[in-house]
Each structure stands twice: as structure tokens, then as C-alpha cells.
N, C-alpha and C. Protein backbone atom coordinates (compact mmCIF):
# COMPACT_ATOMS: atom_id res chain seq x y z
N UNK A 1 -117.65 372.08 149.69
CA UNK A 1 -117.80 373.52 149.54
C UNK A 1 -119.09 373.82 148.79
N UNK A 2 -119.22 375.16 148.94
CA UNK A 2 -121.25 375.67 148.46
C UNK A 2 -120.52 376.32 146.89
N UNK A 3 -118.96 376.67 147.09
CA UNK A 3 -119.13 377.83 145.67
C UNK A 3 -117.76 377.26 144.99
N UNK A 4 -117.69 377.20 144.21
CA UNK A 4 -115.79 377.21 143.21
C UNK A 4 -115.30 378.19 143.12
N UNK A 5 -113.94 378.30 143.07
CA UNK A 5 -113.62 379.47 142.85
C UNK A 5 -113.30 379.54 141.34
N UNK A 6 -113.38 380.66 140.38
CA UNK A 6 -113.46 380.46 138.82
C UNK A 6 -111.76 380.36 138.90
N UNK A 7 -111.02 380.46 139.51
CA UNK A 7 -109.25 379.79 139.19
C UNK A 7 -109.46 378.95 139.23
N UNK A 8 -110.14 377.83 140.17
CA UNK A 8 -109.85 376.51 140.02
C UNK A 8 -110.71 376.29 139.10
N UNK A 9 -111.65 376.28 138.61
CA UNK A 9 -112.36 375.98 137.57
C UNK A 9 -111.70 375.79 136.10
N UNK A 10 -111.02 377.05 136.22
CA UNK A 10 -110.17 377.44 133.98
C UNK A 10 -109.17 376.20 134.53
N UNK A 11 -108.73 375.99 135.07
CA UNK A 11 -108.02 374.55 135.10
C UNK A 11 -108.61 373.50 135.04
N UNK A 12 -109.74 373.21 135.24
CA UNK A 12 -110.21 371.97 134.68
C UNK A 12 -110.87 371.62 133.47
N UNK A 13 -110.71 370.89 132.73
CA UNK A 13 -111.21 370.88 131.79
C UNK A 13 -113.18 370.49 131.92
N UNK A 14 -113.59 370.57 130.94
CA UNK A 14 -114.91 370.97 130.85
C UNK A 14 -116.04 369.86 131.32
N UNK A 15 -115.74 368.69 131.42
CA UNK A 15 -116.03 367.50 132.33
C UNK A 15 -115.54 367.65 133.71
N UNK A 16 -114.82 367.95 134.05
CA UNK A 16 -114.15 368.03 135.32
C UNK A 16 -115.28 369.18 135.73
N UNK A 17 -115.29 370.17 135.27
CA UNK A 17 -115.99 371.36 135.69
C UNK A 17 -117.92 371.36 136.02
N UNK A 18 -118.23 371.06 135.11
CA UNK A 18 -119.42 370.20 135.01
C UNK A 18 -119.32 368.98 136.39
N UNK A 19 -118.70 368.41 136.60
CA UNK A 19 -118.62 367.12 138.06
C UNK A 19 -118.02 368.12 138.90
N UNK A 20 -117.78 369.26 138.80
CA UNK A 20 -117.45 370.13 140.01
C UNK A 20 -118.86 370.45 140.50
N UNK A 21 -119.36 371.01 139.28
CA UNK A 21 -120.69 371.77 139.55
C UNK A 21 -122.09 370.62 139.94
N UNK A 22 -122.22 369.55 139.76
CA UNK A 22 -122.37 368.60 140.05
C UNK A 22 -122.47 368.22 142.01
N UNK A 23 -121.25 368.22 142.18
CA UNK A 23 -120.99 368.08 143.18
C UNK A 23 -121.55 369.11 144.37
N UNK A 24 -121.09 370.15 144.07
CA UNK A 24 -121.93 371.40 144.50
C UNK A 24 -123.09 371.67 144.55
N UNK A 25 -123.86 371.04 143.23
CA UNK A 25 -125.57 371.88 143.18
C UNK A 25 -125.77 370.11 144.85
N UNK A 26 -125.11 369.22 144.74
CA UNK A 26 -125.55 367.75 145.66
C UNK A 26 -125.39 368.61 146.67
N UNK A 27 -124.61 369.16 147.46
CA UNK A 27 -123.97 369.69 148.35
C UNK A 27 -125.21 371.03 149.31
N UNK A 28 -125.12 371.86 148.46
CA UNK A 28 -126.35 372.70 148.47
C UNK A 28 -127.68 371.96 148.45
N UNK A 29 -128.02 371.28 147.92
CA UNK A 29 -129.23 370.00 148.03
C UNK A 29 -129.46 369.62 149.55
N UNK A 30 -128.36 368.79 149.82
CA UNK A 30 -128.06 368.08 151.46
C UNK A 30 -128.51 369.38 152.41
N UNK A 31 -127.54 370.51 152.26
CA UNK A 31 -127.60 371.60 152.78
C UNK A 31 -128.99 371.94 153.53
N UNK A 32 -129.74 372.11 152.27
CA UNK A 32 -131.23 372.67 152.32
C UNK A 32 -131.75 371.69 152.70
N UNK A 33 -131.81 370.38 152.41
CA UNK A 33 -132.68 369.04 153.22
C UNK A 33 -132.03 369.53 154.85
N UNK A 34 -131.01 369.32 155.14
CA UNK A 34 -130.59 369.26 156.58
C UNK A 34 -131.07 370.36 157.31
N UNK A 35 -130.85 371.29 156.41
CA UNK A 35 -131.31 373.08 157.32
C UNK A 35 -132.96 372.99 157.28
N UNK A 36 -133.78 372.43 156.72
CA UNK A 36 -135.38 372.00 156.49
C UNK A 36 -135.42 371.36 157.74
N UNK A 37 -134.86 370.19 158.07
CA UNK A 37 -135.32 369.32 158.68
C UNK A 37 -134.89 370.05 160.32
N UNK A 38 -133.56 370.56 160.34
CA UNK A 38 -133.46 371.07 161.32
C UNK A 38 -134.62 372.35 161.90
N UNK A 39 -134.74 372.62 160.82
CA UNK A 39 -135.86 374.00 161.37
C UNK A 39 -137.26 373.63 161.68
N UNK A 40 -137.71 372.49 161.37
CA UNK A 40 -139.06 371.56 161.73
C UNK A 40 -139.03 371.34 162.54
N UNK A 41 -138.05 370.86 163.16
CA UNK A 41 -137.49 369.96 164.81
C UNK A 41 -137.45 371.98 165.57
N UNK A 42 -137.01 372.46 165.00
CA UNK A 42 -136.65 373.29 166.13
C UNK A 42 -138.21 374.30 166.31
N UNK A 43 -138.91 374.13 165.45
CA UNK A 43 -140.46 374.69 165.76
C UNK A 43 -141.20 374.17 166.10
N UNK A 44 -141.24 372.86 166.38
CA UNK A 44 -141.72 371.80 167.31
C UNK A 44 -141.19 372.17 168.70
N UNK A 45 -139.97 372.13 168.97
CA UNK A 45 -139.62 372.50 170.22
C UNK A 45 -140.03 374.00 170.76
N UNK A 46 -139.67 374.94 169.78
CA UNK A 46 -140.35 376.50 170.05
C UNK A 46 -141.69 376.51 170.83
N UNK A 47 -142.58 375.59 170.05
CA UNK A 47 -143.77 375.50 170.07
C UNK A 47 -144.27 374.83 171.63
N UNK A 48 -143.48 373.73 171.57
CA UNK A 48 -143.85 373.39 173.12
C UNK A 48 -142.86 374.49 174.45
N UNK A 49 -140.90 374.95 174.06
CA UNK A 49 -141.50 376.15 174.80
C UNK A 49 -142.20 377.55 175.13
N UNK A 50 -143.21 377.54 173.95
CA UNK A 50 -144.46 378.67 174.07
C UNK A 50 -145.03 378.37 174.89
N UNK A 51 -145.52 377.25 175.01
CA UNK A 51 -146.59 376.55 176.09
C UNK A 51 -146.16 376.75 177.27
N UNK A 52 -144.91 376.26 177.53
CA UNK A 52 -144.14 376.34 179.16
C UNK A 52 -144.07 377.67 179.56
N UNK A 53 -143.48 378.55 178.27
CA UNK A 53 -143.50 380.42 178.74
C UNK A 53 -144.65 380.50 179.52
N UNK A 54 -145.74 380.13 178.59
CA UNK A 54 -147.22 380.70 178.88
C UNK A 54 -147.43 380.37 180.18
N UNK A 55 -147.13 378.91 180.61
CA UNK A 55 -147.44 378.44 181.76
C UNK A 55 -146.49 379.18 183.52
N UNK A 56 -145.36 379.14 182.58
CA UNK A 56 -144.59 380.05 183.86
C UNK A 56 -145.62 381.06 183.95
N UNK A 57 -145.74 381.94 182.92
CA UNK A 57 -146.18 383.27 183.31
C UNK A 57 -147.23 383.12 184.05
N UNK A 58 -148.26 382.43 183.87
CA UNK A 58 -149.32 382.49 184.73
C UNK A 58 -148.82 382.07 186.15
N UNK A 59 -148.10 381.16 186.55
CA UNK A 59 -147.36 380.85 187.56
C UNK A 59 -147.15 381.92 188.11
N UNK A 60 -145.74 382.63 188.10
CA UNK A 60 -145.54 383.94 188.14
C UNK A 60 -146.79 385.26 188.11
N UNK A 61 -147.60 384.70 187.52
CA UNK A 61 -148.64 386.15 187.68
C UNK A 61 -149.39 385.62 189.27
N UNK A 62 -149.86 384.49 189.37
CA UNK A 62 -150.61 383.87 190.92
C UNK A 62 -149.20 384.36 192.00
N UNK A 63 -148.32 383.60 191.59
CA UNK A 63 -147.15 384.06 193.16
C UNK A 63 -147.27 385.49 193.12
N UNK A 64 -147.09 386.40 192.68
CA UNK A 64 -147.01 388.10 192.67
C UNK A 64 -148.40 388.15 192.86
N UNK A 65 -149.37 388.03 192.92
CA UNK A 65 -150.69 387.94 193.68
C UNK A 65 -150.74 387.78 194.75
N UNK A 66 -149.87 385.98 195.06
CA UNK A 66 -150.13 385.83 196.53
C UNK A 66 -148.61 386.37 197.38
N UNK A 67 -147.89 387.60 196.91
CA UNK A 67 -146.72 387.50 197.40
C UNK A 67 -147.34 388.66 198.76
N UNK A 68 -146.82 388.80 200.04
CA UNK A 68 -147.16 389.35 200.92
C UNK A 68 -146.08 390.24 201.10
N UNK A 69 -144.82 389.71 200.84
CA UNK A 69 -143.74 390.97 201.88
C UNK A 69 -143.03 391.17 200.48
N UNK A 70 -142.21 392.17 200.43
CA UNK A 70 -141.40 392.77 199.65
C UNK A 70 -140.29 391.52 199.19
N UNK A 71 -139.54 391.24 199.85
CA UNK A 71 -138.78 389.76 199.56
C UNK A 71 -139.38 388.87 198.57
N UNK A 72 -140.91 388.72 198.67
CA UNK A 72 -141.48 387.48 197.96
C UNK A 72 -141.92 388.19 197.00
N UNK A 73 -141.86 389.48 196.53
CA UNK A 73 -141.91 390.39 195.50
C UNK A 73 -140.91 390.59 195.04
N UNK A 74 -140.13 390.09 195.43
CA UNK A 74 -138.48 390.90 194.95
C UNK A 74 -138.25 389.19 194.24
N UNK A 75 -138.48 388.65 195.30
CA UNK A 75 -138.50 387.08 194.58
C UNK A 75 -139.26 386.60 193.14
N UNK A 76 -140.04 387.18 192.93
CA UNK A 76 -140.76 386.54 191.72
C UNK A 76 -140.31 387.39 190.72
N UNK A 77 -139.82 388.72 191.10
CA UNK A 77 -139.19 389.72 189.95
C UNK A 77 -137.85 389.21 189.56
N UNK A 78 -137.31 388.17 190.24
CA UNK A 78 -136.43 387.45 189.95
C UNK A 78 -136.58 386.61 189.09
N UNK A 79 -137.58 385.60 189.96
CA UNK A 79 -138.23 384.56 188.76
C UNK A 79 -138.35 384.84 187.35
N UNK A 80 -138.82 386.25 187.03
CA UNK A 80 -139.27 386.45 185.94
C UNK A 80 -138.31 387.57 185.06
N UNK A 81 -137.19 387.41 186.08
CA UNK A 81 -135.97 388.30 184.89
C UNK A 81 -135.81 386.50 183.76
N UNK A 82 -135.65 385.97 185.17
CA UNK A 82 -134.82 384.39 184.31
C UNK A 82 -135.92 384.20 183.21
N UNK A 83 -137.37 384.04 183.49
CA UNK A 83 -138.10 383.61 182.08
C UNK A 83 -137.59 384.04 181.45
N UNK A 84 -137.80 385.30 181.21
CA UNK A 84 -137.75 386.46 180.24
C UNK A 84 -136.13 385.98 179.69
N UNK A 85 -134.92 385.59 180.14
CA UNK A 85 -133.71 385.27 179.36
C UNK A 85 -134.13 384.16 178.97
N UNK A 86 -134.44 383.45 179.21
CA UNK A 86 -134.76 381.88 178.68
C UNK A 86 -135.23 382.41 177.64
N UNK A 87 -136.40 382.82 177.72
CA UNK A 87 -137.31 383.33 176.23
C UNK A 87 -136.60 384.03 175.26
N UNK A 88 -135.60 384.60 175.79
CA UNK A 88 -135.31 385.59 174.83
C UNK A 88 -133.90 384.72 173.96
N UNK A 89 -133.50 383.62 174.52
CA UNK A 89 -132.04 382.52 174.81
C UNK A 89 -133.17 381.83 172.92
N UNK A 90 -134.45 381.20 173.89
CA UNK A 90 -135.19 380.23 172.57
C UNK A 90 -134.97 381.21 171.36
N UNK A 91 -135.45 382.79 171.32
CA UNK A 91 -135.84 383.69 170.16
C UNK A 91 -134.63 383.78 169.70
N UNK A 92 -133.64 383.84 170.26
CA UNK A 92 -132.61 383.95 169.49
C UNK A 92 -131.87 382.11 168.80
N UNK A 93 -132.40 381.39 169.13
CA UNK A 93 -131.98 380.28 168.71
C UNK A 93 -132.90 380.01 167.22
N UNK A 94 -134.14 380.12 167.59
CA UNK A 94 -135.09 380.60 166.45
C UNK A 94 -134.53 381.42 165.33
N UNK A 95 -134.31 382.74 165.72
CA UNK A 95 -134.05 383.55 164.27
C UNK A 95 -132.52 383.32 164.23
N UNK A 96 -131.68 382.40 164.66
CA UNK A 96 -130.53 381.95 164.10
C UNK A 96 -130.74 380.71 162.94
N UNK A 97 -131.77 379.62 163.50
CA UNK A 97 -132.01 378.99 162.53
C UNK A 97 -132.80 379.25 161.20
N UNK A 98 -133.75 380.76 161.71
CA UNK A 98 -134.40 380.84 160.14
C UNK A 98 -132.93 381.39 159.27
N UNK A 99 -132.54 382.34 159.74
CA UNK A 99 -131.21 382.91 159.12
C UNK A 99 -130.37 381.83 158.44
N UNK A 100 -130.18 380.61 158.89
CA UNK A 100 -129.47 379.87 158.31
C UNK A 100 -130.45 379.03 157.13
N UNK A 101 -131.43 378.62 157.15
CA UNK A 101 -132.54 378.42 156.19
C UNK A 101 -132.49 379.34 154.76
N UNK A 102 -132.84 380.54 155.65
CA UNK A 102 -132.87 381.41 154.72
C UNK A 102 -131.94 381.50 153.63
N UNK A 103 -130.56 381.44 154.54
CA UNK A 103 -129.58 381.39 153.59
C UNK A 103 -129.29 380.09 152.42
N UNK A 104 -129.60 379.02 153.41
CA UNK A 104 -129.59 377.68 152.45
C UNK A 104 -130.61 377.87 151.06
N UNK A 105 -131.46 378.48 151.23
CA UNK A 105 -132.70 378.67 149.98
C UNK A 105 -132.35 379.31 149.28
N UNK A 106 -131.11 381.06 149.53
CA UNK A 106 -130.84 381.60 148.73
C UNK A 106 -129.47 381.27 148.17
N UNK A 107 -128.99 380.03 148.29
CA UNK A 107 -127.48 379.32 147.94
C UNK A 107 -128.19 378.64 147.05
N UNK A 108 -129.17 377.35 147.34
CA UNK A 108 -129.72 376.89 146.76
C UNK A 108 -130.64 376.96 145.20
N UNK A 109 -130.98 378.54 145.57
CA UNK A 109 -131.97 378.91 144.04
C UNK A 109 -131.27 380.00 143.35
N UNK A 110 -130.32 380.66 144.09
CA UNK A 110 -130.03 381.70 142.70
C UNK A 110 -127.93 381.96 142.92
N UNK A 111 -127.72 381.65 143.55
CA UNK A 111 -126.40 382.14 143.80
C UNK A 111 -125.62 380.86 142.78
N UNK A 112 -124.84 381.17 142.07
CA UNK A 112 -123.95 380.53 141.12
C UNK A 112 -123.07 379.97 141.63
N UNK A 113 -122.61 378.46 141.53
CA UNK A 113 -121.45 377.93 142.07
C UNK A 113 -120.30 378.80 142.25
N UNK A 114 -119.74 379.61 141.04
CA UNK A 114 -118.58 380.13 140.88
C UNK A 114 -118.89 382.25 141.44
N UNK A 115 -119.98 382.01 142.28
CA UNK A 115 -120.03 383.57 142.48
C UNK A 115 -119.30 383.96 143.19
N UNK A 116 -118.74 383.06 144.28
CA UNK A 116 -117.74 382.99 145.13
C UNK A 116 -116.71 384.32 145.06
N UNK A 117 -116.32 384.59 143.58
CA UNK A 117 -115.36 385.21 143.64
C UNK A 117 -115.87 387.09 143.56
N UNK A 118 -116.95 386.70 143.23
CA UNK A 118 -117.71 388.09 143.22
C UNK A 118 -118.04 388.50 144.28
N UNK A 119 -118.33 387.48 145.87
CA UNK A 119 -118.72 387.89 146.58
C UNK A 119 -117.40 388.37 147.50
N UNK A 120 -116.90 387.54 147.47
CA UNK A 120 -115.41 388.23 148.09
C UNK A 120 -114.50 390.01 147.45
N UNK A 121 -114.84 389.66 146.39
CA UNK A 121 -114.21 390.70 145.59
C UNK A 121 -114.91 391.94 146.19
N UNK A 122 -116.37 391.93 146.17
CA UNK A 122 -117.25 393.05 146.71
C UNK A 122 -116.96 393.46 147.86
N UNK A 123 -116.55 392.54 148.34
CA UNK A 123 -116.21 393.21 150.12
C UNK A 123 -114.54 393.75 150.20
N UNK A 124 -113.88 393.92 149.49
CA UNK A 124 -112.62 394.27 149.00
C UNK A 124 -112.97 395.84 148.47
């Protein structure tokens, strides 16, 4: 777990609590290494499919150039609904992983093991 809850905490005595918190700040540590490393790998991949977008599109811009009949116009407006979800499939895979980053950094540097109960309480 990222937080304690302060009940289980007044039950342990003050070593116990301390190797709770312990355990937790390790936890949040891993967290942020794993969510780092994952978000490196996944902007590496972004990055090469920018390149492929780019390359469809120009693709797609020559066929709608050389398209002659309405069909082979209707065809590439096809082609290019699908980029356009693909692209939009990566962007959202993207700002899912900064979101989760994000969050790992702000678990990591300021949120208190035991806030847990504050944050629940607030939404109550």
C-alpha cells in the first residue's frame, strides 16, 4: 500500500510504525522508479509513432492527389479516419501515462503516508 490508515497505525507501537512508514516511503520509491522507467519506454515508442503518423500522412496526402473517382476519395477518407484513431488511441495512452507519473511524484514528495484518511474523509 502507498498510505496507512492512522487506525492502524495508534495500534502499533512506535517501532512498528516507523517500519510501517519505512515500508511505504520503499513502496512509493519502486513506484516512481517503475512509473519513470515506464514513461521513457513509452516516449521512445510515441516518438517512433510520430514518425509513422508523419509518414502515413504524406502517404495519404499523394493517394488523395492521385485519387481519380469518388470511391478512391471516399477510400483514403477512410484511410485517414483510422490514422487519425490510431493517433488519437497513442495520445491517449501518452497522457494516461504522464497522469500516472505525475501522480507517482506527487505520492512520492509531499503526500503523507497516513493522509489516507484525509483524503477519503474529504470526499465524504
Amino acid at each position: 500500500a502507498l498510505f496507512l490508515s492512522r487506525d492502524r497505525l495508534k495500534k502499533l507501537s512506535f517501532t512498528e510504525q516507523e517500519a510501517a512508514g519505512r515500508e511505504v516511503s520503499t513502496r512509493r520509491s519502486a513506484l516512481l522508479a517503475d512509473t519513470s522507467t515506464r514513461s521513457l519506454a513509452q516516449a521512445d515508442v510515441q516518438m517512433k509513432q510520430a514518425e509513422e503518423l508523419n509518414s502515413t500522412a504524406d502517404s495519404l496526402q499523394s493517394a488523395l492527389g492521385n485519387a481519380e473517382t469518388v470511391q478512391d476519395r471516399l477510400h483514403v477518407i477512410a484511410q485517414t479516419e483510422i490514422a487519425q484513431t490510431r493517433a488519437m488511441a497513442a495520445q491517449t495512452q501518452l497522457l494516461a501515462q504522464m497522469l500516472k507519473l505525475q501522480s507517482a511524484v506527487a505520492i512520492k514528495a509531499g503526500l503523507a503516508p497516513d493522509s489516507v484518511g484525509e483524503i477519503t474523509e474529504a470526499k465524504e
